[in-house]
Protein backbone atom coordinates (compact mmCIF):
# COMPACT_ATOMS: atom_id res chain seq x y z
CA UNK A 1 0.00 0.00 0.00
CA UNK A 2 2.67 2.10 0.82
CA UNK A 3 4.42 1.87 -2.14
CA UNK A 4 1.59 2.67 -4.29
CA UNK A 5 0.86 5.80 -2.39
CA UNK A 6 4.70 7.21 -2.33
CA UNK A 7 4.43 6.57 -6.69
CA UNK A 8 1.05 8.68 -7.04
CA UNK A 9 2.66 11.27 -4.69
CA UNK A 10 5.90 10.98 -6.66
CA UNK A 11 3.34 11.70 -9.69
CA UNK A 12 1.59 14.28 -8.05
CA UNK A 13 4.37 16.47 -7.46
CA UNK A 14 6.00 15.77 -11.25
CA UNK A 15 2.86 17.23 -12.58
CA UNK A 16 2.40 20.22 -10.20
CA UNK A 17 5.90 21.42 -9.99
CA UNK A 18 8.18 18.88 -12.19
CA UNK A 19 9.84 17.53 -9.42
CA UNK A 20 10.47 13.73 -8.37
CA UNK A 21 10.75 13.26 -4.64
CA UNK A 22 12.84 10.06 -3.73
CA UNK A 23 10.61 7.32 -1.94
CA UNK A 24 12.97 8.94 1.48
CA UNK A 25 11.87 11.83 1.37
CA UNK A 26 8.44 11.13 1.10
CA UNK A 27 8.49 8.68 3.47
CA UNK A 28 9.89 11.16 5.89
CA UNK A 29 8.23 14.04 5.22
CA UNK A 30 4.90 13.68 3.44
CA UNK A 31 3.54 10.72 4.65
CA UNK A 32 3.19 11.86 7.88
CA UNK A 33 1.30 14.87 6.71
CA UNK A 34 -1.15 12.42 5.10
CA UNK A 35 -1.65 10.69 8.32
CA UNK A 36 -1.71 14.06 10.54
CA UNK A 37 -4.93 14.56 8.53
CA UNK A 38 -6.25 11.25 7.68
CA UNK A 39 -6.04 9.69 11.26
CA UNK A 40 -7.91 12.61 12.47
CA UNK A 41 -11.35 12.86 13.68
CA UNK A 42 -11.26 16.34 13.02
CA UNK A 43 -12.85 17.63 9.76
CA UNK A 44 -11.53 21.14 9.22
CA UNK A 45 -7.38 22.10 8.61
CA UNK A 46 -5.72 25.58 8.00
CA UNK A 47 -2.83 25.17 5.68
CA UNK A 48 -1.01 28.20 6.68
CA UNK A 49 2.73 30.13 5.35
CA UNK A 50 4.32 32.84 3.58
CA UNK A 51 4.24 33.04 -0.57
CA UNK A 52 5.78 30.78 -2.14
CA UNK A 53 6.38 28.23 0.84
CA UNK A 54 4.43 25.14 -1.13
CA UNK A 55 0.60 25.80 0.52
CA UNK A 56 -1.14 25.06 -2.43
CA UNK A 57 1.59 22.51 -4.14
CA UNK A 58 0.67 20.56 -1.16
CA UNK A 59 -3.01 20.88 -0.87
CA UNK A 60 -3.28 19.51 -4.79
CA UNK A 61 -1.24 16.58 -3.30
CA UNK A 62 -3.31 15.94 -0.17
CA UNK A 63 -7.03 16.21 -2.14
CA UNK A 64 -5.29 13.87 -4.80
CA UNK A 65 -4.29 11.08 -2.36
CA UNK A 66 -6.64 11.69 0.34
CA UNK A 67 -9.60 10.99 -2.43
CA UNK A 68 -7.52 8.29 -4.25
CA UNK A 69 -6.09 6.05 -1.06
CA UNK A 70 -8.15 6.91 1.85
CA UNK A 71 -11.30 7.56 0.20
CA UNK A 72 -11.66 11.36 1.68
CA UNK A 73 -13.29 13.60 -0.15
CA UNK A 74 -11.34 17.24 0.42
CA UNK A 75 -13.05 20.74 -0.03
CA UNK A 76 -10.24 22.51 -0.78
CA UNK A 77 -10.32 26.39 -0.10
CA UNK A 78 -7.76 29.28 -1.00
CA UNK A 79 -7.90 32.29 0.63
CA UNK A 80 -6.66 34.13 -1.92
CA UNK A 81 -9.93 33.13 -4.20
CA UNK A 82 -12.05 35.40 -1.56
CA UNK A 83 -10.09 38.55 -2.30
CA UNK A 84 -12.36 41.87 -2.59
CA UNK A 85 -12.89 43.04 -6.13
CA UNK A 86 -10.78 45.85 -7.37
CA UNK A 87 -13.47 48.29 -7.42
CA UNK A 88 -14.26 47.11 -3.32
CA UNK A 89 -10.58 47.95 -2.50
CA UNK A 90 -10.64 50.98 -4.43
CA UNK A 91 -13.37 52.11 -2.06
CA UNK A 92 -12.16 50.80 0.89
CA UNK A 93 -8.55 52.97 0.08
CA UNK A 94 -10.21 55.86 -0.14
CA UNK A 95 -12.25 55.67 3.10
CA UNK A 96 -9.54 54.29 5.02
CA UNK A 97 -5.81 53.81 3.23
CA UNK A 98 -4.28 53.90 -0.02
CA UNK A 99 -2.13 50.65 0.65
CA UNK A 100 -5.65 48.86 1.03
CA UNK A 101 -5.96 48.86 -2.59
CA UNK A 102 -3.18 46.27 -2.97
CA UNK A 103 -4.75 42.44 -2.14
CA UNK A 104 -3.10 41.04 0.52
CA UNK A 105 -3.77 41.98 4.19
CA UNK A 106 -6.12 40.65 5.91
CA UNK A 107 -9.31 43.40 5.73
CA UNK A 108 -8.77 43.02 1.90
CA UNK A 109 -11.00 39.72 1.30
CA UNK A 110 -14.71 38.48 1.52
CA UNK A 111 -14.59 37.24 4.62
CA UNK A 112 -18.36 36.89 4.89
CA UNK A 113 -18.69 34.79 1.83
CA UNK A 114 -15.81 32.67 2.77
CA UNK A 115 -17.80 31.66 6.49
CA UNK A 116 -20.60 31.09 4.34
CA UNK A 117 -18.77 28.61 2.36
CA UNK A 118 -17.78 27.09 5.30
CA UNK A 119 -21.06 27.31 7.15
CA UNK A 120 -22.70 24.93 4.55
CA UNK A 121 -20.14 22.74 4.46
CA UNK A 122 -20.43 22.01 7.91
CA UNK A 123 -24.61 21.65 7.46
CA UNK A 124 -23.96 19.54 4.43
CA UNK A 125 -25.72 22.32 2.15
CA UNK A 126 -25.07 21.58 -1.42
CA UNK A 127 -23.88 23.11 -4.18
CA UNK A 128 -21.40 25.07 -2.63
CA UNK A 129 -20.48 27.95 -5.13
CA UNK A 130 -16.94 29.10 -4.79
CA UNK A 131 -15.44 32.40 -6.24
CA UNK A 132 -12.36 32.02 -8.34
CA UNK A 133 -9.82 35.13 -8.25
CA UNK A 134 -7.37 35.53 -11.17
CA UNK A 135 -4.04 37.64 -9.90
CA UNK A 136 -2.85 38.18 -13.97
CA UNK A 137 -5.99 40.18 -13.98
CA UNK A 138 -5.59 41.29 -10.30
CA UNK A 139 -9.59 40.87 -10.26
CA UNK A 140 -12.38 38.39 -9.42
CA UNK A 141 -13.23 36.20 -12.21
CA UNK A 142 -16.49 35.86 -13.95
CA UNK A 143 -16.66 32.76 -13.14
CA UNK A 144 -17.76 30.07 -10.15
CA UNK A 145 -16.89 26.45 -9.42
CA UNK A 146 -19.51 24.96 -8.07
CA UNK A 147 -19.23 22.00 -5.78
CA UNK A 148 -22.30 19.04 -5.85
CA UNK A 149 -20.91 16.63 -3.80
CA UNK A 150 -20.52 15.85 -0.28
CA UNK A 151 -17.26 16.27 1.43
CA UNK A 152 -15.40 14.47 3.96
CA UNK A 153 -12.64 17.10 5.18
CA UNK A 154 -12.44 20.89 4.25
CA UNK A 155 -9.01 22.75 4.52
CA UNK A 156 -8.26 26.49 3.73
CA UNK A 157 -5.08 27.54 2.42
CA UNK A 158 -3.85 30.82 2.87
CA UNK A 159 -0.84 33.22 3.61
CA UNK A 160 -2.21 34.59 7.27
CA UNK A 161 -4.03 31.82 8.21
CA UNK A 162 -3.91 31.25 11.67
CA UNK A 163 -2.08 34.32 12.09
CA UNK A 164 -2.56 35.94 16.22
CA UNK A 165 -2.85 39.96 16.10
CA UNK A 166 -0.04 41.51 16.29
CA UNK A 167 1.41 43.27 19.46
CA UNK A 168 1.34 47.02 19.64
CA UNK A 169 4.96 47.60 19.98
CA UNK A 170 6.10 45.42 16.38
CA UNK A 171 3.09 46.39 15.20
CA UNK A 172 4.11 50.33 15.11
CA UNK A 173 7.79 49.71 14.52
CA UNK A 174 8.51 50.42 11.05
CA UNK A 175 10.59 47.84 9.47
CA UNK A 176 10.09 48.72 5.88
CA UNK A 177 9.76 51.39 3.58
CA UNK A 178 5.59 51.32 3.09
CA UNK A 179 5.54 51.61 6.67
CA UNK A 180 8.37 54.63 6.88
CA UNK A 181 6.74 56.62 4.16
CA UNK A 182 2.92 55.12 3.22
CA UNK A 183 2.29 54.18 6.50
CA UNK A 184 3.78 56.82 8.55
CA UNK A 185 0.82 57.27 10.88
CA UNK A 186 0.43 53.66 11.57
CA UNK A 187 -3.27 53.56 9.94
CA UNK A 188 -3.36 50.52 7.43
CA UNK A 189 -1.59 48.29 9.92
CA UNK A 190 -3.83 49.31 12.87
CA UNK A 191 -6.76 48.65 10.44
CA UNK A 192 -5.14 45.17 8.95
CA UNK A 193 -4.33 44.13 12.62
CA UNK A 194 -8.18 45.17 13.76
CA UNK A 195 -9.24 42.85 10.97
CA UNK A 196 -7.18 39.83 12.56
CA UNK A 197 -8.39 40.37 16.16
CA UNK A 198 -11.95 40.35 14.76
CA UNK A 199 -13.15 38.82 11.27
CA UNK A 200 -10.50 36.81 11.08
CA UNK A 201 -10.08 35.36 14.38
CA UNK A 202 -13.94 34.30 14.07
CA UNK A 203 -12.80 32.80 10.45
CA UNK A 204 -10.00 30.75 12.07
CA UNK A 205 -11.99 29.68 15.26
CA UNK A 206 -14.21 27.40 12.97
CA UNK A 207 -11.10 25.47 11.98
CA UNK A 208 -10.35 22.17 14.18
CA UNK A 209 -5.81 21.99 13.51
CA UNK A 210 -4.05 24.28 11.97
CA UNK A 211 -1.00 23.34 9.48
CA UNK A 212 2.31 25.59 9.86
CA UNK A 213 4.87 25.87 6.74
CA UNK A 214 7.54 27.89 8.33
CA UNK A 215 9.69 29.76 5.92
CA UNK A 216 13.52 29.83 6.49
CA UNK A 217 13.25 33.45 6.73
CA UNK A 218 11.11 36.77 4.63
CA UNK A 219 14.55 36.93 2.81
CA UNK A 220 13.62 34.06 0.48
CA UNK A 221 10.14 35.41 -0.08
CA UNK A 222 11.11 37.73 -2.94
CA UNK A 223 13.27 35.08 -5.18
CA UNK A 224 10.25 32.49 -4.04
CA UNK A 225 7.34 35.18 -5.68
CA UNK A 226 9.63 35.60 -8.67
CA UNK A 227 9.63 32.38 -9.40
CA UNK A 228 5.41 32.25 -9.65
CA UNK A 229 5.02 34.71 -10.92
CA UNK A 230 7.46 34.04 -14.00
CA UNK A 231 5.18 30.53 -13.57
CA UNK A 232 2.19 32.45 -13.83
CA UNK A 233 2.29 34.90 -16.82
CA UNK A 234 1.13 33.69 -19.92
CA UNK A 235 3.29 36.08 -22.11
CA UNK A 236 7.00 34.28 -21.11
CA UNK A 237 8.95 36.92 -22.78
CA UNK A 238 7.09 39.55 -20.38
CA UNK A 239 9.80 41.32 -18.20
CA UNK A 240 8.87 41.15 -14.85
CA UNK A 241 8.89 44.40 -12.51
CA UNK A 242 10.81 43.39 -10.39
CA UNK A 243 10.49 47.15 -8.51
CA UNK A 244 6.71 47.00 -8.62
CA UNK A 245 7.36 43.07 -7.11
CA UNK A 246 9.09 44.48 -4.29
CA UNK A 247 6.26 46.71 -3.48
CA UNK A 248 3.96 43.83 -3.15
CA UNK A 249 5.18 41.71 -0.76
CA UNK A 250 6.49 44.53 1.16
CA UNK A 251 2.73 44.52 2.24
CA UNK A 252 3.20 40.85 3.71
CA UNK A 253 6.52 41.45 5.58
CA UNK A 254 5.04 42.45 8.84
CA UNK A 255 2.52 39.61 9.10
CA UNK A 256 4.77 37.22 7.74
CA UNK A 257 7.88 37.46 10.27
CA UNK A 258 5.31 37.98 13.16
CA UNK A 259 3.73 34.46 12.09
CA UNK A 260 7.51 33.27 11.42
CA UNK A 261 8.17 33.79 15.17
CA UNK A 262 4.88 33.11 17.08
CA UNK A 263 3.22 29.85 14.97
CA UNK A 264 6.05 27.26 15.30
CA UNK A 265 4.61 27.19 19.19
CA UNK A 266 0.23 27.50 18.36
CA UNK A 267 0.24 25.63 15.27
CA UNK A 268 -0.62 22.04 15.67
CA UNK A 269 1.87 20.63 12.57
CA UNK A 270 4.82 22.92 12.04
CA UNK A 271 6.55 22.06 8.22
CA UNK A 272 9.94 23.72 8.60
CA UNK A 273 10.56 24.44 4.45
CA UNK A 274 14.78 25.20 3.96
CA UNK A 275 15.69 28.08 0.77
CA UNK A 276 15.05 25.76 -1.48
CA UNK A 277 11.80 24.90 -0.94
CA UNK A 278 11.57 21.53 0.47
CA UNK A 279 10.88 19.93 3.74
CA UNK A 280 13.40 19.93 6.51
CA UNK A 281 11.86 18.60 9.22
CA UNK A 282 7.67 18.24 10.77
CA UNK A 283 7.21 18.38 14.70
CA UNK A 284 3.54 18.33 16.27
CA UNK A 285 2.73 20.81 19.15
């Protein structure tokens, strides 16, 4: 059995990201995964880390073998799917920050729509109609996926998921340039960080373990985003901005090295990932 699972993983991963895993790693590192979630008698999972640290590599590879092997049905979630519209951020910049029309922080997706997603999963209320964002576009896409049948486990991928608010002190200590010249005043991050103590600390509540991929550190974040979104455009003789690259994930830094050093102890499964990419080690809390 075990054999057969480790060559569909192998598989998995050769499709998703052209990569063959030796049987040792998998055996070390994503088998237990498989059984962190498949031995459980809990039905919902945060996959939670920084861009570029795997998250949705690995949920593709846990609904494929879940399904295939255990015969688990996964409702697989992205956060990033249930970011606000460009025209809803544009608003929301100009009553409260510029910086808030960038996607990202949390306060920047449908939060409601996501609990309702997971509010009829949980009371077996099908079809569940899930909203599909497309980040060439930078916009919501026309269309849905709609979901008909039941499902076993649910798990939400997503960059701050899990994420505790952060403390006042890091919180207003500028550690980039956003936050020495945009952010001056302190106003988006007191209004991102509101968001986590509220909306999203309800959103996370509903979720039974939550699923750690620790980055190495935020230095490998920019190289890691480069490399999607090369992976991403269509056009592969586009130049990428690399300037205007910067700028985005400048508006992750803050949550990302605060989840860096506080989730290794409140997640449930922490992944350490190494710079390039793959698994170091797994410990449980």
């Amino acid at each position: 059995m075990n054999n057969t699972i480790i060559n569909s993983i192998q598989k998995e991963y050769k499709n998703s990201i052209n990569k063959k895993y030796s049987k040792k790693y998998i055996i070390k590192n994503i088998l237990p995964i498989i059984k962190f979630i498949s031995s459980s008698k809990k039905k919902k999972f945060l996959i939670s880390g920084s861009q570029g640290v795997g998250k949705s590599t690995l949920l593709k590879v846990l609904e494929k073998i879940l399904k295939t092997h255990y015969k688990l049905k996964v409702l697989s979630l992205s956060l990033d799917d249930y970011y606000m519209t460009k025209n809803e951020r544009l608003i929301l910049s100009k009553k409260i920050h510029p910086l808030l029309k960038t996607r990202g922080v949390p306060g920047t997706h449908d939060i409601k729509k996501l609990l309702d997603n997971i509010k009829s999963f949980e009371r077996f209320k099908y079809p569940i109609f899930l909203p599909i964002f497309n980040k060439l576009s930078d916009e919501r896409s026309k269309l849905i996926k709609k979901i008909n049948k039941k499902a076993d486990i649910l798990i939400l991928e997503g960059w701050c998921c899990g994420s505790p608010p952060i403390s006042k002190k890091y919180l207003l200590n500028n550690i980039n340039f956003l936050e020495d010249i945009d952010d001056n005043n302190g106003v988006w991050r007191n209004y991102y960080n509101d968001q986590l103590k509220k909306q999203y600390a309800i959103l996370f509540k509903f979720f039974d373990k939550t699923i750690f991929l620790k980055a190495p550190s935020f230095s490998y974040i920019y190289n890691w985003r480069l490399k999607q979104e090369k992976m991403m455009s269509y056009n592969k003789n586009k130049i990428i901005n690399k300037r205007d690259l910067l700028f985005f994930i400048s508006h992750f830094e803050k949550i990302t090295k605060w989840m860096i050093a506080l989730l290794p102890s409140k997640a449930d499964l922490v992944i350490n990932i190494d710079k390039k990419q793959k698994i170091q080690e797994i410990f449980y809390n």
